[in-house]
N, C-alpha and C. Protein backbone atom coordinates (compact mmCIF):
# COMPACT_ATOMS: atom_id res chain seq x y z
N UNK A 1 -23.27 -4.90 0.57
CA UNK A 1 -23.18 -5.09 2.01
C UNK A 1 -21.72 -5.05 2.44
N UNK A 2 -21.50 -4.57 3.72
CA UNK A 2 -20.14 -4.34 4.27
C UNK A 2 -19.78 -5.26 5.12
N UNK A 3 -18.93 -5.93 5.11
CA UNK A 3 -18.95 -7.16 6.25
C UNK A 3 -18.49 -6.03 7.34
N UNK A 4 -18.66 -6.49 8.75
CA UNK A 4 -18.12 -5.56 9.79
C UNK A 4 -17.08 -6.47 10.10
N UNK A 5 -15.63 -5.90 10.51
CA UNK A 5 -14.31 -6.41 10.76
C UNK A 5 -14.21 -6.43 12.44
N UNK A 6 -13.77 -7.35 13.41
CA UNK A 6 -13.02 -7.17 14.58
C UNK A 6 -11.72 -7.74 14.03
N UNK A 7 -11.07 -7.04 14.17
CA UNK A 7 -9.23 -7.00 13.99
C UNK A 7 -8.36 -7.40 15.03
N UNK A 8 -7.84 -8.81 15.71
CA UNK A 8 -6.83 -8.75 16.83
C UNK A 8 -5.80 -8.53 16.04
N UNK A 9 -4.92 -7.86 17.07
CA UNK A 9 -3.73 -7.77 16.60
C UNK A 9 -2.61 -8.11 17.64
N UNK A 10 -1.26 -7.72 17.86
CA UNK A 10 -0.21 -7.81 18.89
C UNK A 10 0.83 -7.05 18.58
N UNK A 11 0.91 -6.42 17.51
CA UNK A 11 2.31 -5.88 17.31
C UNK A 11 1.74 -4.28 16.66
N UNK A 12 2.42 -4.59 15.28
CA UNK A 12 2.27 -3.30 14.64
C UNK A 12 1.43 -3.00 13.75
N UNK A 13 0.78 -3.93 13.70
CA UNK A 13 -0.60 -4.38 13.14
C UNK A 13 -0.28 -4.10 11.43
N UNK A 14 0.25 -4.22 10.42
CA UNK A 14 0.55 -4.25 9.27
C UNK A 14 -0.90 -4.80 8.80
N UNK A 15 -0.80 -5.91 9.12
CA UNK A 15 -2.00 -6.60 8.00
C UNK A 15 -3.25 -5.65 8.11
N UNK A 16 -3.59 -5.16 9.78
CA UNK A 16 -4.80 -4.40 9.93
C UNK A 16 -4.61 -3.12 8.70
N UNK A 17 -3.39 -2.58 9.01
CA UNK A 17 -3.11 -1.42 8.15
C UNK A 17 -3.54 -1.37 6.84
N UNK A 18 -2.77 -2.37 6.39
CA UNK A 18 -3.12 -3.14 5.00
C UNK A 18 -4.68 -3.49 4.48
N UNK A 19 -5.43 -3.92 5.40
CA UNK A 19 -6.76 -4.02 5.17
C UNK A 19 -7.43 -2.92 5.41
N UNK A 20 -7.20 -2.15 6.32
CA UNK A 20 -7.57 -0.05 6.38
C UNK A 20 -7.69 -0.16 5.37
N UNK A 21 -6.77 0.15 4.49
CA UNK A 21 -6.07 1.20 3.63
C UNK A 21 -6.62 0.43 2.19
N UNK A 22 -7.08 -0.80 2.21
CA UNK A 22 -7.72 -1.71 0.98
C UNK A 22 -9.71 -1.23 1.21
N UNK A 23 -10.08 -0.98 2.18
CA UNK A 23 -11.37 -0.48 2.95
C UNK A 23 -11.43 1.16 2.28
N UNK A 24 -10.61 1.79 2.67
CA UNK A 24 -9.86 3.37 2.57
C UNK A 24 -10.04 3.32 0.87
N UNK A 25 -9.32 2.39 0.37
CA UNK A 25 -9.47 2.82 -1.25
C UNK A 25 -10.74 2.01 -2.14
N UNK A 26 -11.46 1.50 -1.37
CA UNK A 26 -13.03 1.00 -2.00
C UNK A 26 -12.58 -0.42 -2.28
N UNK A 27 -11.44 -0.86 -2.82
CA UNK A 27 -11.06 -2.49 -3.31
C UNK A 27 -11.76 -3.63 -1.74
N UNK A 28 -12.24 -3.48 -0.63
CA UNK A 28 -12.93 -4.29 0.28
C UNK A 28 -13.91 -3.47 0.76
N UNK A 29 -14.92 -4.48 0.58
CA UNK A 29 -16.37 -3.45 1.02
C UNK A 29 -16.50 -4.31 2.24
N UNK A 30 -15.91 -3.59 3.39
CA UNK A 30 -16.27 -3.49 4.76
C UNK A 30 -15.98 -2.79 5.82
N UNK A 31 -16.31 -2.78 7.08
CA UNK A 31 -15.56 -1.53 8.01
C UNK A 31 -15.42 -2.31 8.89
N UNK A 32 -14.76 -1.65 9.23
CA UNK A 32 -13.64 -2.06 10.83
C UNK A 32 -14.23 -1.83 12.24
N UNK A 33 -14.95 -2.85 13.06
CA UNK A 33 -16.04 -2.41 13.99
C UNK A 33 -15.35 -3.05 14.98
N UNK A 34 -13.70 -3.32 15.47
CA UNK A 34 -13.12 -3.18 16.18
C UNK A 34 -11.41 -3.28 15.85
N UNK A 35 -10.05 -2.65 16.62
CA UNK A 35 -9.27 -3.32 16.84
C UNK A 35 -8.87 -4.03 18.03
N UNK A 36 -8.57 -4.75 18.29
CA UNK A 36 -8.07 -5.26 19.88
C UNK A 36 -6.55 -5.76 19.45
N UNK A 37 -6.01 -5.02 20.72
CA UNK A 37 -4.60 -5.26 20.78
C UNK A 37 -4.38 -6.45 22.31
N UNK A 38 -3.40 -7.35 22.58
CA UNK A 38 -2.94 -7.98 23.56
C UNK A 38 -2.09 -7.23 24.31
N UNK A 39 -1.48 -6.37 23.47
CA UNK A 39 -0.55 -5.77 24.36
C UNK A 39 -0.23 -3.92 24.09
N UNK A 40 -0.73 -3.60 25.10
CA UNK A 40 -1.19 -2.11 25.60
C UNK A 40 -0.09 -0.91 24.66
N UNK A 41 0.61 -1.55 24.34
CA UNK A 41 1.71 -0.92 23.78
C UNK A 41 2.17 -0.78 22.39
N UNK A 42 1.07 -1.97 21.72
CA UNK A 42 0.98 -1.94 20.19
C UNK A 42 0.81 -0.75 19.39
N UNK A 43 1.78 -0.30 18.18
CA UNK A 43 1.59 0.21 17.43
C UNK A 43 0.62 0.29 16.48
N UNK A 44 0.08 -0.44 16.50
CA UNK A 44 -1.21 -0.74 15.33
C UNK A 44 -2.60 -0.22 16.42
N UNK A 45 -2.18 0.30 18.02
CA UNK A 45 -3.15 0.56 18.44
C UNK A 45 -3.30 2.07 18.62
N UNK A 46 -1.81 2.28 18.37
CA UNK A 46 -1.98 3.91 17.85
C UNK A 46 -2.19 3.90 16.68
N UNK A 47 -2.38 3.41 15.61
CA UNK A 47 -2.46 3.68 14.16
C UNK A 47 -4.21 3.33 14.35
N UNK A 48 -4.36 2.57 15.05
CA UNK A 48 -5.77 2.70 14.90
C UNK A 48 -7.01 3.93 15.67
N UNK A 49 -6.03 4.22 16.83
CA UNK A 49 -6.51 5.86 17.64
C UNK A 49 -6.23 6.63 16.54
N UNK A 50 -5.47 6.62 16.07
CA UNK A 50 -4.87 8.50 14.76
C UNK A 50 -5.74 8.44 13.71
N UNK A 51 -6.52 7.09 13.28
CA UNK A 51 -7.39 7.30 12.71
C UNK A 51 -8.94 6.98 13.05
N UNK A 52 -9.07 7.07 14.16
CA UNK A 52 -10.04 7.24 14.50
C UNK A 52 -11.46 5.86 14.57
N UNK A 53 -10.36 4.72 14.68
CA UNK A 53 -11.24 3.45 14.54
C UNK A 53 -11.55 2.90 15.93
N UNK A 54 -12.38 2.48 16.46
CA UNK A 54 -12.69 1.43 17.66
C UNK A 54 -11.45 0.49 17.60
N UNK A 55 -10.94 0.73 19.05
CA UNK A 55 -9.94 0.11 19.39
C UNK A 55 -9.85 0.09 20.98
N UNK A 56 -9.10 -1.15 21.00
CA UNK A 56 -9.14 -1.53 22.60
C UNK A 56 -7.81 -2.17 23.15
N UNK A 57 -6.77 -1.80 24.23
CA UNK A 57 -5.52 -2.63 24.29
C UNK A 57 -6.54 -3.27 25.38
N UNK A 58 -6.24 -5.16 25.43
CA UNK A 58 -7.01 -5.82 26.36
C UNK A 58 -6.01 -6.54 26.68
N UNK A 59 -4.79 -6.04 27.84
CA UNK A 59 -3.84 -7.42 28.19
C UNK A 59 -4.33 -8.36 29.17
N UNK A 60 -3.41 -9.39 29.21
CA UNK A 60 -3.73 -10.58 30.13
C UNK A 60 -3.53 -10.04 31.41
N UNK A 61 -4.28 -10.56 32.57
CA UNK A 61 -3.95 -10.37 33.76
C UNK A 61 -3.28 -11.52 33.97
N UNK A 62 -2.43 -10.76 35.63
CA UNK A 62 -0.97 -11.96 36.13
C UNK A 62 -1.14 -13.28 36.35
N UNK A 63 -2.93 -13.85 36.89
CA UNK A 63 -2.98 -14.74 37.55
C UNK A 63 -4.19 -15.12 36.24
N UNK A 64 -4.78 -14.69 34.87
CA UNK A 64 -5.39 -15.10 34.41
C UNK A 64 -5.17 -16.21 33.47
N UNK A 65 -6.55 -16.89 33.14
CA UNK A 65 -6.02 -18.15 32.67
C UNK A 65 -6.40 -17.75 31.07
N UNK A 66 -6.38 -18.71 29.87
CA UNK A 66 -6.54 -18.29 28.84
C UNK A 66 -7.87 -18.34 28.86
N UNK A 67 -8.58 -18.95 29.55
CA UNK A 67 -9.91 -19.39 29.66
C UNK A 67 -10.87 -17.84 29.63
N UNK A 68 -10.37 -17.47 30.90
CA UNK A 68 -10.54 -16.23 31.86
C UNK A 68 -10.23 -14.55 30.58
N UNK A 69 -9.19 -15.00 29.90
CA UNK A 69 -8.86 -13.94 29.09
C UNK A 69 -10.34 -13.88 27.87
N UNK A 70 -10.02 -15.11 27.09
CA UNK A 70 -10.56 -15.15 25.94
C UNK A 70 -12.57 -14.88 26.25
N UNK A 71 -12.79 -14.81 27.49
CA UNK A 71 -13.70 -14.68 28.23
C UNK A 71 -14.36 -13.10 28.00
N UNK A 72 -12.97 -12.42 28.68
CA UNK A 72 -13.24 -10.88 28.31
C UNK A 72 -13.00 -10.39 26.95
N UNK A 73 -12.04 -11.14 26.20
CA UNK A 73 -12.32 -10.38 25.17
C UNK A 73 -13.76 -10.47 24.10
N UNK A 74 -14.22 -11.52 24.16
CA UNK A 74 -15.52 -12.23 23.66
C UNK A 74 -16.28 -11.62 23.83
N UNK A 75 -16.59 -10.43 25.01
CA UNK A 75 -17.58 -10.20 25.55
C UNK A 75 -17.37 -8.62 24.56
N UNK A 76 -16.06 -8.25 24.33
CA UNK A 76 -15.78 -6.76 23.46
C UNK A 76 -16.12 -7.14 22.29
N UNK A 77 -15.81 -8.19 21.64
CA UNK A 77 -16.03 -8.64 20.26
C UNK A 77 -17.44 -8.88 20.17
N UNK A 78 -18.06 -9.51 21.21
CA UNK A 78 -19.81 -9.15 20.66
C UNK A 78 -20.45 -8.06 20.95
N UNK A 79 -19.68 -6.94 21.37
CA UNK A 79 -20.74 -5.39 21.80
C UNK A 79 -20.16 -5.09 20.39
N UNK A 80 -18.95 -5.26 19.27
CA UNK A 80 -18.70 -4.82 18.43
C UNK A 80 -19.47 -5.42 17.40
N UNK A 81 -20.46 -6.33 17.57
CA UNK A 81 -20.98 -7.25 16.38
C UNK A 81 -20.45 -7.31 15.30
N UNK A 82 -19.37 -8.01 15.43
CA UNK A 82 -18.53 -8.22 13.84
C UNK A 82 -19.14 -9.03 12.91
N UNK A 83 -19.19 -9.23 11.87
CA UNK A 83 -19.60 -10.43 11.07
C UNK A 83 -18.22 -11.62 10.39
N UNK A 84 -17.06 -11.14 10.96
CA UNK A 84 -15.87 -11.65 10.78
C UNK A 84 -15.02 -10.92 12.11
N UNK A 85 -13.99 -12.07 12.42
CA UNK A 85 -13.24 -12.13 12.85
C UNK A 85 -11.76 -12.52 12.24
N UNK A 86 -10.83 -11.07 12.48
CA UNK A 86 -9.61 -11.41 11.90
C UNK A 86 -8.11 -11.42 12.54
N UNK A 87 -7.70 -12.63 13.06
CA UNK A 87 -6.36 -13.06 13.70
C UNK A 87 -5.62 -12.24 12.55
N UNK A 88 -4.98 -11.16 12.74
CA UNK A 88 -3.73 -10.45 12.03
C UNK A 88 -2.62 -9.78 13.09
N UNK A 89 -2.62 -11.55 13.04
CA UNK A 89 -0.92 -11.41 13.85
C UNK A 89 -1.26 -11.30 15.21
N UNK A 90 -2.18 -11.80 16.01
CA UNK A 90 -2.46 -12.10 17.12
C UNK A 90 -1.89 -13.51 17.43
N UNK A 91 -0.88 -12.88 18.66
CA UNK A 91 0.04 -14.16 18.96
C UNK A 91 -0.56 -14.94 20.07
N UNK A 92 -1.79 -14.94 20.43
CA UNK A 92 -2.17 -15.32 21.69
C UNK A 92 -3.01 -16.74 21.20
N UNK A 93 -2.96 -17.81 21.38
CA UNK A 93 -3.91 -19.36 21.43
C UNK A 93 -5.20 -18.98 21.91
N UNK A 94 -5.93 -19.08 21.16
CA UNK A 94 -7.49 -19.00 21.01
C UNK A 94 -7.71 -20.55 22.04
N UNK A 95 -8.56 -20.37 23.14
CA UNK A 95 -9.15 -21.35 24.09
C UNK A 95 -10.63 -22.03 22.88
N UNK A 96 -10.75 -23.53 23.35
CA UNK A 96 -11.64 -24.05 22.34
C UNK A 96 -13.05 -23.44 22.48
N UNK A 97 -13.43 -22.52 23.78
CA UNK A 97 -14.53 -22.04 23.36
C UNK A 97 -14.81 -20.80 22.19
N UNK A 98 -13.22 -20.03 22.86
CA UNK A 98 -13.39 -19.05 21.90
C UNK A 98 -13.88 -19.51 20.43
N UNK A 99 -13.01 -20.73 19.64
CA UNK A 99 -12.87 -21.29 18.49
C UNK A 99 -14.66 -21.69 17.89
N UNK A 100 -14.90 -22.50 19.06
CA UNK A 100 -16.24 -22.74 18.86
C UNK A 100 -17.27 -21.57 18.78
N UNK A 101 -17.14 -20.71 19.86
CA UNK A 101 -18.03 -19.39 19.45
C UNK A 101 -18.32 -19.00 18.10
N UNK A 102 -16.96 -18.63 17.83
CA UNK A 102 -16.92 -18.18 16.26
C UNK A 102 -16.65 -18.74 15.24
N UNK A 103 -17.00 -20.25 15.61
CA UNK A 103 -16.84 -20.89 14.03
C UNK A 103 -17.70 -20.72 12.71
N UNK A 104 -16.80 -20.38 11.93
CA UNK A 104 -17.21 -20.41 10.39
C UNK A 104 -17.21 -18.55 10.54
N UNK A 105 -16.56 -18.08 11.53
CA UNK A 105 -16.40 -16.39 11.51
C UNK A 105 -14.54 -16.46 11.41
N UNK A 106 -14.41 -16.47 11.70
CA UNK A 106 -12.47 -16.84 11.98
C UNK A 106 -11.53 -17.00 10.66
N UNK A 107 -11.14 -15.86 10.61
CA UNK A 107 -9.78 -15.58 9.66
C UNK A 107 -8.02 -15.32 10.29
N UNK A 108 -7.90 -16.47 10.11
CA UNK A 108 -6.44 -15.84 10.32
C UNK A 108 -5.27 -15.92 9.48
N UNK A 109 -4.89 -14.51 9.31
CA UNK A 109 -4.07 -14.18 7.72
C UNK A 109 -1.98 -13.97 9.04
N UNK A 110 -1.81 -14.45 9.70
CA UNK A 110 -0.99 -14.47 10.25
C UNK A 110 0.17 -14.91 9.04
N UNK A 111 1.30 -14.10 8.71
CA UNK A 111 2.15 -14.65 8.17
C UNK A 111 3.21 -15.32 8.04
N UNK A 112 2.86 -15.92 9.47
CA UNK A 112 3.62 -17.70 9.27
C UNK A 112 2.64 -18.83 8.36
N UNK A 113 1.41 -18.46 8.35
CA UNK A 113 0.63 -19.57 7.45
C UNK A 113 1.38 -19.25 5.88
């Protein structure tokens, strides 16, 4: 069985890359059934267009709250039915519903831990 991956990311997405490319060479049996970027401009969201993976830049609006954000993205992450969720390097504070939604789904390999 393949676990299905949603991937946040914010930057240049390395870790996503890194987990591609571990997917790519058979060593993780799962696929990648989203990326989401915070910010429209991420590199890891072109690395994830050039190869051809589900991907989404979802920034914050001016007047939105985290409430309001983590709201919309929740709603992309369940049309993607992930069976995991993976914080790689998503700099944005998860609101306690988000947390609760997906508890016991939630990985985060961020490398300040």
């Amino acid at each position: 069985m393949n676990f299905r991956l949603a991937i946040l990311i914010s930057g240049r997405g390395s870790n996503m890359m890194a987990i591609h490319r571990a997917i790519q060479s058979g060593s993780l049996n799962a696929d990648i059934a989203l990326i989401c970027s915070d910010q429209a401009e991420a590199a890891g969201i072109l690395y994830a267009k050039s190869h051809k993976i589900p991907s989404i830049a979802l920034s914050k609006s001016k007047n939105e709250s985290r409430e309001e954000y983590d709201s919309r993205l929740m709603k992309k992450i369940d049309s993607a039915q992930p069976d995991l969720i993976v914080l790689a390097g998503f700099m944005r504070l998860q609101s306690p519903e988000f947390i609760h939604r997906y508890s016991g789904k939630i990985i985060n390999i961020h490398p300040s831990l």
